[in-house]
N, C-alpha and C. Protein backbone atom coordinates (compact mmCIF):
# COMPACT_ATOMS: atom_id res chain seq x y z
N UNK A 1 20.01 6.50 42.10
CA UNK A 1 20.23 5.17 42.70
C UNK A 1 20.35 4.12 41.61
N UNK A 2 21.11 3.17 41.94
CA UNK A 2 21.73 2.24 40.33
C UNK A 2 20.41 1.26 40.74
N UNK A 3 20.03 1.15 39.38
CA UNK A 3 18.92 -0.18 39.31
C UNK A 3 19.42 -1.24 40.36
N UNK A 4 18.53 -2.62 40.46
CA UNK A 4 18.50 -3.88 41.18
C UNK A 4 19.13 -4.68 40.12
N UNK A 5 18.95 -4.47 38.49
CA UNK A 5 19.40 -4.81 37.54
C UNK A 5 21.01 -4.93 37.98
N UNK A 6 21.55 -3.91 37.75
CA UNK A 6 23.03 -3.77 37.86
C UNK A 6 23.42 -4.53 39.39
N UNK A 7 22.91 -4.62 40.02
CA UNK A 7 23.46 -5.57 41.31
C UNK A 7 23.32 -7.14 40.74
N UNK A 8 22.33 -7.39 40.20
CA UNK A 8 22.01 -8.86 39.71
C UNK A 8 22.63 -9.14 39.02
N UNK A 9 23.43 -8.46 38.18
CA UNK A 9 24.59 -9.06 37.30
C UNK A 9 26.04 -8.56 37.76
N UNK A 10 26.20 -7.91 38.83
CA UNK A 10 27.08 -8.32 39.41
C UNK A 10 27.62 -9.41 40.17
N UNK A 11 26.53 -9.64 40.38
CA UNK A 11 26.48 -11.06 41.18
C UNK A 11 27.00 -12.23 40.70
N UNK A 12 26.29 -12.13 39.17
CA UNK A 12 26.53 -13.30 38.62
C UNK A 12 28.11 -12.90 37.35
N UNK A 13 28.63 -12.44 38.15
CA UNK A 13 30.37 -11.63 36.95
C UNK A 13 30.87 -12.36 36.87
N UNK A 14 30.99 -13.39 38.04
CA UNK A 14 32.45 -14.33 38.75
C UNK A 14 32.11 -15.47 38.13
N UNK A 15 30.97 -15.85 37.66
CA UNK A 15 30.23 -17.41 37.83
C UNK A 15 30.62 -17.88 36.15
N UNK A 16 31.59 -18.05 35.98
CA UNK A 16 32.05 -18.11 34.31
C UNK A 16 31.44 -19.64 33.67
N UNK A 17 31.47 -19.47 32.67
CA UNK A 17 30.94 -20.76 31.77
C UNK A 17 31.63 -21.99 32.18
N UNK A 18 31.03 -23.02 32.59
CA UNK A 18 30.89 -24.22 32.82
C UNK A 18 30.80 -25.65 31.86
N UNK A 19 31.22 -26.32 31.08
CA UNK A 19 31.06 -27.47 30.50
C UNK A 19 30.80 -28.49 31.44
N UNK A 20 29.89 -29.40 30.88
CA UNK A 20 29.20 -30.38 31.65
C UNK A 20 30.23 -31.89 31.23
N UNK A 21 30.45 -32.52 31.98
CA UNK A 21 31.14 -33.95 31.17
C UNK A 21 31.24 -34.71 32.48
N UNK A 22 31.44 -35.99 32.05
CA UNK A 22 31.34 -37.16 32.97
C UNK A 22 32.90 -37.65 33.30
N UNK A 23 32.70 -38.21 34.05
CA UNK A 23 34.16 -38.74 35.17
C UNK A 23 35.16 -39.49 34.05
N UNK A 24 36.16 -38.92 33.53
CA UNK A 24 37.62 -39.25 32.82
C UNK A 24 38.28 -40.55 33.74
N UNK A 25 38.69 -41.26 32.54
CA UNK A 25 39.77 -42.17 33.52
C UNK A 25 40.89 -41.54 33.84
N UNK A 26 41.64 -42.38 34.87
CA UNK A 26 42.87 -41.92 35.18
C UNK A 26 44.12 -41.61 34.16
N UNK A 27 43.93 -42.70 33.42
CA UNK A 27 45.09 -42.28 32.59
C UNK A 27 44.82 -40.78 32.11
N UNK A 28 43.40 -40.44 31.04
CA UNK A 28 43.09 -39.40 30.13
C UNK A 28 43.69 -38.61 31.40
N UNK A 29 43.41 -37.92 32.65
CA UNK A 29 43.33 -37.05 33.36
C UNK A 29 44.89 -37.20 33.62
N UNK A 30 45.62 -38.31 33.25
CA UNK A 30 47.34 -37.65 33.49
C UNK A 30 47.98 -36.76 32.34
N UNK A 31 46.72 -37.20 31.34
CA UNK A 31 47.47 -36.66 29.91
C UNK A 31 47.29 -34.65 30.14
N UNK A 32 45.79 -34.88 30.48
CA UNK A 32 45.42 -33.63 30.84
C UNK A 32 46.60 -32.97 31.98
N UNK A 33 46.73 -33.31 32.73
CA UNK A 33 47.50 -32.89 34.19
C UNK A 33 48.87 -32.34 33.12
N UNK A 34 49.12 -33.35 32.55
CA UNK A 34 51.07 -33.25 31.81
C UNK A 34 50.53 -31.99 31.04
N UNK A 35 50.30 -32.30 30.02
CA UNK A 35 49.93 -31.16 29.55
C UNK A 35 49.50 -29.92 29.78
N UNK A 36 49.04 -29.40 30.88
CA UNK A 36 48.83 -28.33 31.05
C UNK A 36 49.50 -27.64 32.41
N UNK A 37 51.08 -28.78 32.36
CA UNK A 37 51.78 -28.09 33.15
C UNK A 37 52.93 -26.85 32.20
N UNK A 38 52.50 -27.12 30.79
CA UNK A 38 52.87 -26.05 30.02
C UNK A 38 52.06 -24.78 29.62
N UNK A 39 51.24 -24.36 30.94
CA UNK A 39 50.44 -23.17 30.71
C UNK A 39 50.70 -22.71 31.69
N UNK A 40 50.63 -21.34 31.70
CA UNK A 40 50.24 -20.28 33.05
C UNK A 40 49.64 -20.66 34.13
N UNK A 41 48.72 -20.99 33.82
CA UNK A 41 47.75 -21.10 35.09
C UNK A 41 46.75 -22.72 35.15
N UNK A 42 47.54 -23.71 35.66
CA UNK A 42 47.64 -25.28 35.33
C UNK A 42 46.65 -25.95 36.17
N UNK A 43 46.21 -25.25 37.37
CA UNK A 43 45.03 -26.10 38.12
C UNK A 43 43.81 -25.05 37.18
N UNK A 44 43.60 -23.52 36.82
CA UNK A 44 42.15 -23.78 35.91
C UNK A 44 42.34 -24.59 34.47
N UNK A 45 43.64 -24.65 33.98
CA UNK A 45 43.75 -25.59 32.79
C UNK A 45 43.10 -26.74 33.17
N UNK A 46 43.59 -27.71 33.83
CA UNK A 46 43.01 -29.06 34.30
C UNK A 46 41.30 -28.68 34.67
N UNK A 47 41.09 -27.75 35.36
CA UNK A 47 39.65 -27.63 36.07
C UNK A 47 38.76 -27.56 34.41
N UNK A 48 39.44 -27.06 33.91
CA UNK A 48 38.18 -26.71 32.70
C UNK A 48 38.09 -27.84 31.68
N UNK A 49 39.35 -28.18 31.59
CA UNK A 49 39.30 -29.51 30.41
C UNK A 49 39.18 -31.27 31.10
N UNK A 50 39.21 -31.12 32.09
CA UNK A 50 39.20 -32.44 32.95
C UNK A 50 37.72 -33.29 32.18
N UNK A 51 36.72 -32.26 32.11
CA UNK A 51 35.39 -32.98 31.25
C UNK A 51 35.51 -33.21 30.07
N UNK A 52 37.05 -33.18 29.26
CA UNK A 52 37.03 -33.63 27.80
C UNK A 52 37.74 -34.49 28.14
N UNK A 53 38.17 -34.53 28.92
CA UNK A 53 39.44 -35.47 28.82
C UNK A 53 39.36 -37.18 28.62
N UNK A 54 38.21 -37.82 28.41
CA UNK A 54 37.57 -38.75 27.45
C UNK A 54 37.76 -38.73 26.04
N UNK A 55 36.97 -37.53 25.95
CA UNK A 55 36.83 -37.55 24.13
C UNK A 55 38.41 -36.80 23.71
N UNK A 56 39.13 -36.46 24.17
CA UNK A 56 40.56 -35.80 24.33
C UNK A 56 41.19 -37.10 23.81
N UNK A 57 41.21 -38.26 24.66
CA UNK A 57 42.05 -39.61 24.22
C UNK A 57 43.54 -39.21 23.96
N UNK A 58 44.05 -38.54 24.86
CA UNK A 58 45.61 -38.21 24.68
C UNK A 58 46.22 -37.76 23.08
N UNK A 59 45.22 -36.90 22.70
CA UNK A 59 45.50 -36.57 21.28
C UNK A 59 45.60 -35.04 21.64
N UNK A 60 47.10 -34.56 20.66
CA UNK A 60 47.51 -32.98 21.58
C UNK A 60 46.43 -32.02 20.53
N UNK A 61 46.26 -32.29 19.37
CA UNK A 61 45.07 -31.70 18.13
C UNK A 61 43.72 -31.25 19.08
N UNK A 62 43.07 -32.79 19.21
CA UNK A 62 41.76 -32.47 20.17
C UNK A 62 42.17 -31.29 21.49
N UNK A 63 43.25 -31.61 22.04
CA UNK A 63 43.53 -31.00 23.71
C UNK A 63 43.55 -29.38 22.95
N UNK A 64 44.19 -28.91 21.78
CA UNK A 64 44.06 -27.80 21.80
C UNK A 64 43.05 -27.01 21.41
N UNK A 65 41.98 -28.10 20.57
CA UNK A 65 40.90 -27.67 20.14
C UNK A 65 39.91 -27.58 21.36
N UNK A 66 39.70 -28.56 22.36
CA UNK A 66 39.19 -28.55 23.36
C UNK A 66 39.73 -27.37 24.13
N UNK A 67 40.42 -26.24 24.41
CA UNK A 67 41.25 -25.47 24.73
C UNK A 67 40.34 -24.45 24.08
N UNK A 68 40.67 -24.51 22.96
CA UNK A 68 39.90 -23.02 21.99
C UNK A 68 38.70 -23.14 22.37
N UNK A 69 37.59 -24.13 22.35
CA UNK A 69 36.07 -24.36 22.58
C UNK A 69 36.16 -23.29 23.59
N UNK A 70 37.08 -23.98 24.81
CA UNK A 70 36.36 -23.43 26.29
C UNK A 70 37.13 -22.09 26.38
N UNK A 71 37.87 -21.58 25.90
CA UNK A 71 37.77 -19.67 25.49
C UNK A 71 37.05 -19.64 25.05
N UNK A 72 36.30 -20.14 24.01
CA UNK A 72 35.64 -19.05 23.21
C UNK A 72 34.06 -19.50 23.76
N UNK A 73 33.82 -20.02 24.60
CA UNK A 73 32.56 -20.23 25.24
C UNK A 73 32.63 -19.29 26.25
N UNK A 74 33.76 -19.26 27.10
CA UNK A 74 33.49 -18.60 28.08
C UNK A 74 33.71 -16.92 27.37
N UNK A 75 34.64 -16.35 26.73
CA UNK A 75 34.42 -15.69 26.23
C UNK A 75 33.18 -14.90 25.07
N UNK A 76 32.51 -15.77 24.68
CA UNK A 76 30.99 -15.32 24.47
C UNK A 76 30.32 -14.94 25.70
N UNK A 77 30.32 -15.97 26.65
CA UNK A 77 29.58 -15.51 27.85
C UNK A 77 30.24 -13.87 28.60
N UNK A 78 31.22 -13.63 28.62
CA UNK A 78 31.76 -12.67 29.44
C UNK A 78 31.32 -11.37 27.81
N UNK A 79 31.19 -11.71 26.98
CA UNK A 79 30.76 -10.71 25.83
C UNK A 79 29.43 -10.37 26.36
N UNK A 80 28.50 -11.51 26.46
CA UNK A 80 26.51 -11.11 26.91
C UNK A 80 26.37 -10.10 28.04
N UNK A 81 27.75 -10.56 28.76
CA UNK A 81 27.65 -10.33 30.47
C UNK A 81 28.02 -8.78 30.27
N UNK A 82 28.56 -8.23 29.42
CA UNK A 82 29.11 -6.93 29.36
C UNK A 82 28.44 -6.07 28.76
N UNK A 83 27.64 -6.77 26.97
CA UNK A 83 27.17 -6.25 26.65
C UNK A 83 25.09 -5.51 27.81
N UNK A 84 24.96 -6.46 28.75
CA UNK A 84 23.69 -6.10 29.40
C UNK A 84 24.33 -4.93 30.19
N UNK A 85 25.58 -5.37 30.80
CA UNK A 85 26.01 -3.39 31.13
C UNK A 85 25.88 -2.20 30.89
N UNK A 86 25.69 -2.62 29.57
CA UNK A 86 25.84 -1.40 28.39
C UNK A 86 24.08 -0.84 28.67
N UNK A 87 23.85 -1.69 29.22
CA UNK A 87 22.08 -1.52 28.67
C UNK A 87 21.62 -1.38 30.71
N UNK A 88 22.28 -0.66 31.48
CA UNK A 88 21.32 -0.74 32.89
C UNK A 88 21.70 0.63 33.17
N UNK A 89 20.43 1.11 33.49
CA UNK A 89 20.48 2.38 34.08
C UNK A 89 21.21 2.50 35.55
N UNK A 90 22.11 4.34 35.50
CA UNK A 90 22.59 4.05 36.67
C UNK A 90 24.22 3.86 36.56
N UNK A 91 24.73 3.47 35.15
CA UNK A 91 26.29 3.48 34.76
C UNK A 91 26.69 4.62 34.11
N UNK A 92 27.77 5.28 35.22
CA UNK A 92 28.58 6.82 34.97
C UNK A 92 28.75 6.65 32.78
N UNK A 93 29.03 7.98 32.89
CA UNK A 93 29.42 7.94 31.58
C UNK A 93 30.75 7.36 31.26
N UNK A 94 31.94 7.38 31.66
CA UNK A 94 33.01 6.90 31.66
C UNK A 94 32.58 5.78 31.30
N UNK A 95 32.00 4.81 32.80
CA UNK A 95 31.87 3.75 32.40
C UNK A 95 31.27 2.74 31.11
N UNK A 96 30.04 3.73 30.75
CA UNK A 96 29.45 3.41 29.68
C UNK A 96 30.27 3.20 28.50
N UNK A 97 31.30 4.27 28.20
CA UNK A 97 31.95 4.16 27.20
C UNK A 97 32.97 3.19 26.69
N UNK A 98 33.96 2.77 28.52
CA UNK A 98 34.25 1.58 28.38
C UNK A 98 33.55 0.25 28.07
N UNK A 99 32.37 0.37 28.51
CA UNK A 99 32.17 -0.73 28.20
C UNK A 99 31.64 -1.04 26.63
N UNK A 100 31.47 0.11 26.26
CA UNK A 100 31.32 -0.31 24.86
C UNK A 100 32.50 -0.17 24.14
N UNK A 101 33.20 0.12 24.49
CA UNK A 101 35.07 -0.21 23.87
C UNK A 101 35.20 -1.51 24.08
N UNK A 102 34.61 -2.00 25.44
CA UNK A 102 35.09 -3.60 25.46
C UNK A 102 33.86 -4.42 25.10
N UNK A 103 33.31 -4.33 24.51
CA UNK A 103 31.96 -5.14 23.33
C UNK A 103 32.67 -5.01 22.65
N UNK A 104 33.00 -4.10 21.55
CA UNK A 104 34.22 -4.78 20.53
C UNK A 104 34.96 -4.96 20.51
N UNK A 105 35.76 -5.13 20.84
CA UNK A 105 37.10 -5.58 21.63
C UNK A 105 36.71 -7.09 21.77
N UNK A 106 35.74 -7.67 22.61
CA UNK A 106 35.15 -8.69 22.98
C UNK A 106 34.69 -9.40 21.42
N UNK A 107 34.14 -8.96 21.05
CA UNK A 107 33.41 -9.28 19.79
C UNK A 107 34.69 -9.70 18.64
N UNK A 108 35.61 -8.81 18.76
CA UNK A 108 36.69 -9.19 18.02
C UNK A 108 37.13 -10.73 18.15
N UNK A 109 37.46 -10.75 19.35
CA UNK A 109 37.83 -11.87 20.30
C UNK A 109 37.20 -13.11 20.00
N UNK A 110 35.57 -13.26 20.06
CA UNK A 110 34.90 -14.41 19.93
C UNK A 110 35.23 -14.28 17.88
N UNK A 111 35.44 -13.63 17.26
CA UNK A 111 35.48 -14.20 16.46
C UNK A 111 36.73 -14.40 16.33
N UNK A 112 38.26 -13.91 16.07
CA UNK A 112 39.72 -14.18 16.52
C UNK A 112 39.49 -16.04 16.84
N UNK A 113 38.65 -16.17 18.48
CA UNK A 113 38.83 -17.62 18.63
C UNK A 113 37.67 -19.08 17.82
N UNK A 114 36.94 -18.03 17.20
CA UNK A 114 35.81 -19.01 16.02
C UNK A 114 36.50 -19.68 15.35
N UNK A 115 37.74 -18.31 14.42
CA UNK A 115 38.70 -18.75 13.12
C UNK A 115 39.15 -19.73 13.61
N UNK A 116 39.86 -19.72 14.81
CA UNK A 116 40.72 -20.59 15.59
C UNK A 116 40.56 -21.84 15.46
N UNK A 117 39.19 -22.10 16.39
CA UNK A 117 38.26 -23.50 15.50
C UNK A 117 38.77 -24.14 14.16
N UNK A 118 38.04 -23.42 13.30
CA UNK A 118 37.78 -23.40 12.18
C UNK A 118 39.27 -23.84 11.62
N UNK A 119 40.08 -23.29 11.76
CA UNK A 119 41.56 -23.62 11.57
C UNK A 119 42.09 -25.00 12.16
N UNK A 120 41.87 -25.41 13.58
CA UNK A 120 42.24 -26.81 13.49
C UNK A 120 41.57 -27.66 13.21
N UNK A 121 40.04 -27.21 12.75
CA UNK A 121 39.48 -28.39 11.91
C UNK A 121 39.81 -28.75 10.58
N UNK A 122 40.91 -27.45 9.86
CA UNK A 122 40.80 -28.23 8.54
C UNK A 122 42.40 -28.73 8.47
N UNK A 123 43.59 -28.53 9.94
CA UNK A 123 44.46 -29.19 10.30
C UNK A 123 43.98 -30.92 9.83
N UNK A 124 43.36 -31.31 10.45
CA UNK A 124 42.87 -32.81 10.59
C UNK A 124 42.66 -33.39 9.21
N UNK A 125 42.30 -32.19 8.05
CA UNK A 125 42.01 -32.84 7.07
C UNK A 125 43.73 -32.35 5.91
N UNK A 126 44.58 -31.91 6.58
CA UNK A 126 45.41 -31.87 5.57
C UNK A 126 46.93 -31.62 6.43
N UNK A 127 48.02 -32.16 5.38
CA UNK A 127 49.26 -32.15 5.88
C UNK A 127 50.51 -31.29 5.12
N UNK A 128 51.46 -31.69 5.50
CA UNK A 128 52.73 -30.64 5.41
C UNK A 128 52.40 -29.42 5.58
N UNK A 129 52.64 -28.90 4.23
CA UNK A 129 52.47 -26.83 4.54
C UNK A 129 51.38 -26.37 4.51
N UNK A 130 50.34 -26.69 4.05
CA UNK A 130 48.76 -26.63 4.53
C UNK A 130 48.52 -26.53 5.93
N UNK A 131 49.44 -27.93 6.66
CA UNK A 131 49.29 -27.81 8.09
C UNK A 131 50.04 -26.86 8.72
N UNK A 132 50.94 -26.50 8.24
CA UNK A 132 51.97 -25.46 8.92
C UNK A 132 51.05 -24.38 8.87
N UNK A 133 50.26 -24.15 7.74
CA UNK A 133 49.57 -22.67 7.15
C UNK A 133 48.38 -22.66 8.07
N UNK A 134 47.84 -23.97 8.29
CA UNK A 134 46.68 -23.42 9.26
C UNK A 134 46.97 -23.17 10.83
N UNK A 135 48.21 -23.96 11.10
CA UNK A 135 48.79 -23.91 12.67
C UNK A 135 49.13 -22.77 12.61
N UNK A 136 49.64 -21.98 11.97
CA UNK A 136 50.09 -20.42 11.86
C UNK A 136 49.26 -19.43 12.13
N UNK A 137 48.18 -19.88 11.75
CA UNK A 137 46.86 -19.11 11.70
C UNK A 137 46.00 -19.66 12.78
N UNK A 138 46.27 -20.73 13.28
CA UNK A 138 45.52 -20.49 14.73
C UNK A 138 45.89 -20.23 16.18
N UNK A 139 47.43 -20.68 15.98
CA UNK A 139 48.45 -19.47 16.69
C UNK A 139 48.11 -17.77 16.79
N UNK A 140 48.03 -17.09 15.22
CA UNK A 140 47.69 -16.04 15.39
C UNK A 140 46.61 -15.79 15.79
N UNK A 141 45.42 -16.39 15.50
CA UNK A 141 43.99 -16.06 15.88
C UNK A 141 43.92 -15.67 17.13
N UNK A 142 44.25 -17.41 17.98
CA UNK A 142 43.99 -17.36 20.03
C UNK A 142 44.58 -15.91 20.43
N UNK A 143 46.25 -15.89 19.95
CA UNK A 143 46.93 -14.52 20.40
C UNK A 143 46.33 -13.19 20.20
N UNK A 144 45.44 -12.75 19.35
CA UNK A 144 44.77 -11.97 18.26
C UNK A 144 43.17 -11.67 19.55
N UNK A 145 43.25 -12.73 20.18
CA UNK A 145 41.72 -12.90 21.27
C UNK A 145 42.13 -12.76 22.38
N UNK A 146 43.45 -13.47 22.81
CA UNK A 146 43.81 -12.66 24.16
C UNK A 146 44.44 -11.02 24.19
N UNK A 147 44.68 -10.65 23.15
CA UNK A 147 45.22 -9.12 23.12
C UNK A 147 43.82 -8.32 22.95
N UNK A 148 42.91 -8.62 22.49
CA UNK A 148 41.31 -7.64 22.51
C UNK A 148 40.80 -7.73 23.81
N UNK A 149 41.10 -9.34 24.67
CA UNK A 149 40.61 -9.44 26.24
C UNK A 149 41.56 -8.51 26.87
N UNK A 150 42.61 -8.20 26.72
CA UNK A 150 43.51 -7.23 27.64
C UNK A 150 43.10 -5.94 27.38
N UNK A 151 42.71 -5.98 25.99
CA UNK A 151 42.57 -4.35 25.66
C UNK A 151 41.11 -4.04 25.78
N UNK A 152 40.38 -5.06 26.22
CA UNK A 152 39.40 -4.72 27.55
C UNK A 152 38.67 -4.21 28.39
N UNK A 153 39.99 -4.97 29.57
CA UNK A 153 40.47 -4.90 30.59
C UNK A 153 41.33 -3.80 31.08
N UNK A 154 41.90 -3.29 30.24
CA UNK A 154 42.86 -2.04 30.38
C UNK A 154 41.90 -0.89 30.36
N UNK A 155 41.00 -1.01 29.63
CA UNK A 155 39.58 -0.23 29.60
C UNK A 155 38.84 0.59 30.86
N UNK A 156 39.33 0.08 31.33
CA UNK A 156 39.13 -0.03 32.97
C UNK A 156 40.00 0.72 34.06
N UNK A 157 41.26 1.44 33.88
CA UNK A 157 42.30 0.75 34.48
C UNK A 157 42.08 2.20 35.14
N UNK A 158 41.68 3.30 34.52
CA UNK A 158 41.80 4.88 35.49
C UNK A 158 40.85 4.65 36.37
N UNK A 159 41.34 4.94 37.60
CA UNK A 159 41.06 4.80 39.16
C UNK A 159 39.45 5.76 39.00
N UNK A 160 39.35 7.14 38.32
CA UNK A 160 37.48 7.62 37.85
C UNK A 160 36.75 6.26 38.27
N UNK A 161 37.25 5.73 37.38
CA UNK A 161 35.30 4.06 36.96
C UNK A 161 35.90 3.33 37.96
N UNK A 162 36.28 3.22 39.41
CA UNK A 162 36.52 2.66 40.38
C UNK A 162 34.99 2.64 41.06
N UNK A 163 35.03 0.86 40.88
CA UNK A 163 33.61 0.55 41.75
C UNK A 163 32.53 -0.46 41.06
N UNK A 164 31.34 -1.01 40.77
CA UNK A 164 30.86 -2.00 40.83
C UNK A 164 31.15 -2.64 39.72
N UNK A 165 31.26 -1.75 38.48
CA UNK A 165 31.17 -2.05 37.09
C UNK A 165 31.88 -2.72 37.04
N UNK A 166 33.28 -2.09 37.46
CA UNK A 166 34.43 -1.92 37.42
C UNK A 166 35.38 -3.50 37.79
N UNK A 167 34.63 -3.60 38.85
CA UNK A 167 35.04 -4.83 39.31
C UNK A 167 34.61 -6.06 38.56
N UNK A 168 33.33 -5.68 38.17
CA UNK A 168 32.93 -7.05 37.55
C UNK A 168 33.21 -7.37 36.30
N UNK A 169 33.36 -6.28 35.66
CA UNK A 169 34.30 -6.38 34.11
C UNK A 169 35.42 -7.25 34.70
N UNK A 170 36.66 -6.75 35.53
CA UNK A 170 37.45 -7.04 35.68
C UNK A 170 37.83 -8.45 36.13
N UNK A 171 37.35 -8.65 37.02
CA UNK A 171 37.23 -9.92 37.23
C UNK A 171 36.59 -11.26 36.44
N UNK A 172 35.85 -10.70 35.47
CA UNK A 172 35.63 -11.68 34.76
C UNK A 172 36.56 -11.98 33.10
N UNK A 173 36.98 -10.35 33.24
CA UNK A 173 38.08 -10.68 31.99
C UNK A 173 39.38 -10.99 32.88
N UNK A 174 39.74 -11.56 34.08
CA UNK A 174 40.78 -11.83 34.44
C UNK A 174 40.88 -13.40 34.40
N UNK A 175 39.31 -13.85 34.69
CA UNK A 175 39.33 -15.33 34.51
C UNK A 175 39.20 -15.67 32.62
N UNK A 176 39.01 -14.63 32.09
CA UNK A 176 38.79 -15.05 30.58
C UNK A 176 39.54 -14.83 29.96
N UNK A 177 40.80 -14.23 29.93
CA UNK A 177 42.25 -14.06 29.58
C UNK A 177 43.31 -15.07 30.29
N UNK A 178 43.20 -15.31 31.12
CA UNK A 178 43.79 -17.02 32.01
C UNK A 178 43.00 -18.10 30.88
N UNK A 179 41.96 -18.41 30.81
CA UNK A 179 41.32 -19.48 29.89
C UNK A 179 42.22 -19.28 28.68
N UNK A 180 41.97 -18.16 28.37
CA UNK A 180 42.68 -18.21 26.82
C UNK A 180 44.05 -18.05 26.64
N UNK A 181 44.70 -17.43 27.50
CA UNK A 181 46.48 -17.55 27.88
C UNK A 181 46.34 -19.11 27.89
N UNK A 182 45.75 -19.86 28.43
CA UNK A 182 45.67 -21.18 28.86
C UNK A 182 45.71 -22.50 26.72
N UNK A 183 45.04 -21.59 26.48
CA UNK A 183 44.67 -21.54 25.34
C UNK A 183 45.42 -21.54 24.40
N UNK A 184 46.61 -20.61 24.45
CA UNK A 184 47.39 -19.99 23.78
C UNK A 184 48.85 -21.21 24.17
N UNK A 185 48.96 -21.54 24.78
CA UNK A 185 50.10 -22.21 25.33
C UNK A 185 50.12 -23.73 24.74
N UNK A 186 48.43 -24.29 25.16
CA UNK A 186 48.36 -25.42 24.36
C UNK A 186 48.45 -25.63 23.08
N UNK A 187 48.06 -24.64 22.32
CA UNK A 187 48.24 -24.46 20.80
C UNK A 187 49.63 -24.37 20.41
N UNK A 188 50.58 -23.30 21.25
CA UNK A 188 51.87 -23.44 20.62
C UNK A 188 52.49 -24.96 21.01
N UNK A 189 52.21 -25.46 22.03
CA UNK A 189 52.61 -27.13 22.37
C UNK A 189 52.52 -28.26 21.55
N UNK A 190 50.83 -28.10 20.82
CA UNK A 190 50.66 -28.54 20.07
C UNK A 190 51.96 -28.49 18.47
N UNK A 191 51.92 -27.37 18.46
CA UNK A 191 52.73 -26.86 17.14
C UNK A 191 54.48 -27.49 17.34
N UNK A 192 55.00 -27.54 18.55
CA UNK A 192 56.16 -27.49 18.87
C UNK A 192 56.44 -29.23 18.59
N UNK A 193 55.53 -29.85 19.93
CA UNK A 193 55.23 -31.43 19.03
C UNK A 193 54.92 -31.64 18.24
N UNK A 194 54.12 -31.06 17.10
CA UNK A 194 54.36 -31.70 15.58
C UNK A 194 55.36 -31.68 15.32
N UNK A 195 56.26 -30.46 15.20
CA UNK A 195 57.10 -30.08 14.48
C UNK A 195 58.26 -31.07 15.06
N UNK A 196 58.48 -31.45 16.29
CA UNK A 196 59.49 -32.44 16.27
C UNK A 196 58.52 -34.01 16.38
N UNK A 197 57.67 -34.29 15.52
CA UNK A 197 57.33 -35.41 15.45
C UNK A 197 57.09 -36.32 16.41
N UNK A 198 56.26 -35.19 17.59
CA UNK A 198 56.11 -36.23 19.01
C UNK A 198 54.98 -36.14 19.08
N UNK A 199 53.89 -35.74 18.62
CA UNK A 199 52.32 -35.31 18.72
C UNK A 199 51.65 -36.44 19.15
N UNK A 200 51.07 -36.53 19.45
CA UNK A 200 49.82 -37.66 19.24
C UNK A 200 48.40 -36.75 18.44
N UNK A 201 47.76 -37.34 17.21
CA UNK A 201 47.09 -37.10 16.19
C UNK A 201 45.51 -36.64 17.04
């Protein structure tokens, strides 16, 4: 019989990381809205960044950095959430194994979107091909974090590990690969407006 453990964190699979922030003016929240009608999936774009969208100030730099934060937050969280899998009595062997394929995989990922960070912060402090060199590199990074979230997720995919695990992996790397596809879109936007000199800083 599967522990009470493994039901209790099923429960909580769906319930993804949350940022706390206070009520945006209208304008910030059109900048947000425009902008993230160049992503995949444009009402959780808006849902997740709507609480930066203050300290955002219609700057496309911040919007993509604010972008990377909330992958790689929620993606730490969906890393904890997987790695306690690993650890409840009661998970087939199959499953076990996936899930420790997708801890590193995951692990890759949170760091892939750290660099990411780390890369448009030292954007801010430098220009021309420096900037090209770090936009290059945080292009590759996000992309580099959504391909370890798929490879996952794919982890998963033989119909055998059909059932609780199964689902809750899945569903939570489906909302954490949308964040970071989400992620991935703003960053190249970002890159596309520099490059034709329409950015806002």
């Amino acid at each position: 019989m599967k522990s009470v453990g493994l039901y209790l964190l099923i429960l909580v699979a769906t319930l993804p990381y949350t940022s706390a922030g206070g009520a945006a003016s209208p304008t910030a929240m059109d900048f947000i809205r425009a902008s993230c009608k160049a992503t995949l999936h444009a009402s959780l774009c808006i849902r997740c960044l709507s609480s930066y969208a203050g300290s955002i100030k219609g700057s496309d730099h911040l919007l993509a950095k604010a972008a990377i934060s909330v992958s790689l937050n929620n993606t730490k969280s969906a890393n904890v959430f997987i790695s306690k899998l690993a650890r409840i009595t009661g998970i087939k062997p199959r499953e076990y194994q996936a899930v420790k394929d997708c801890i590193s995989t995951m692990t890759n990922s949170v760091a892939g979107l750290s660099q990411s960070v780390q890369e448009l912060e030292q954007m801010a402090r430098t220009t021309g091909n420096d900037f090209e060199w770090h936009m290059s590199n945080a292009e590759t990074w996000v992309g580099s974090a959504l391909t370890n979230q798929n490879i996952c997720a794919r982890g998963f995919d033989d119909s055998s590990m059909n059932g609780h695990v199964k689902d809750a992996v899945t569903k939570r790397m489906v909302y954490v690969s949308q964040v970071t596809s989400n992620a991935l879109a703003l960053v190249n936007r970002f890159a596309v407006r520099h490059r034709k000199g329409i950015h806002r800083p």
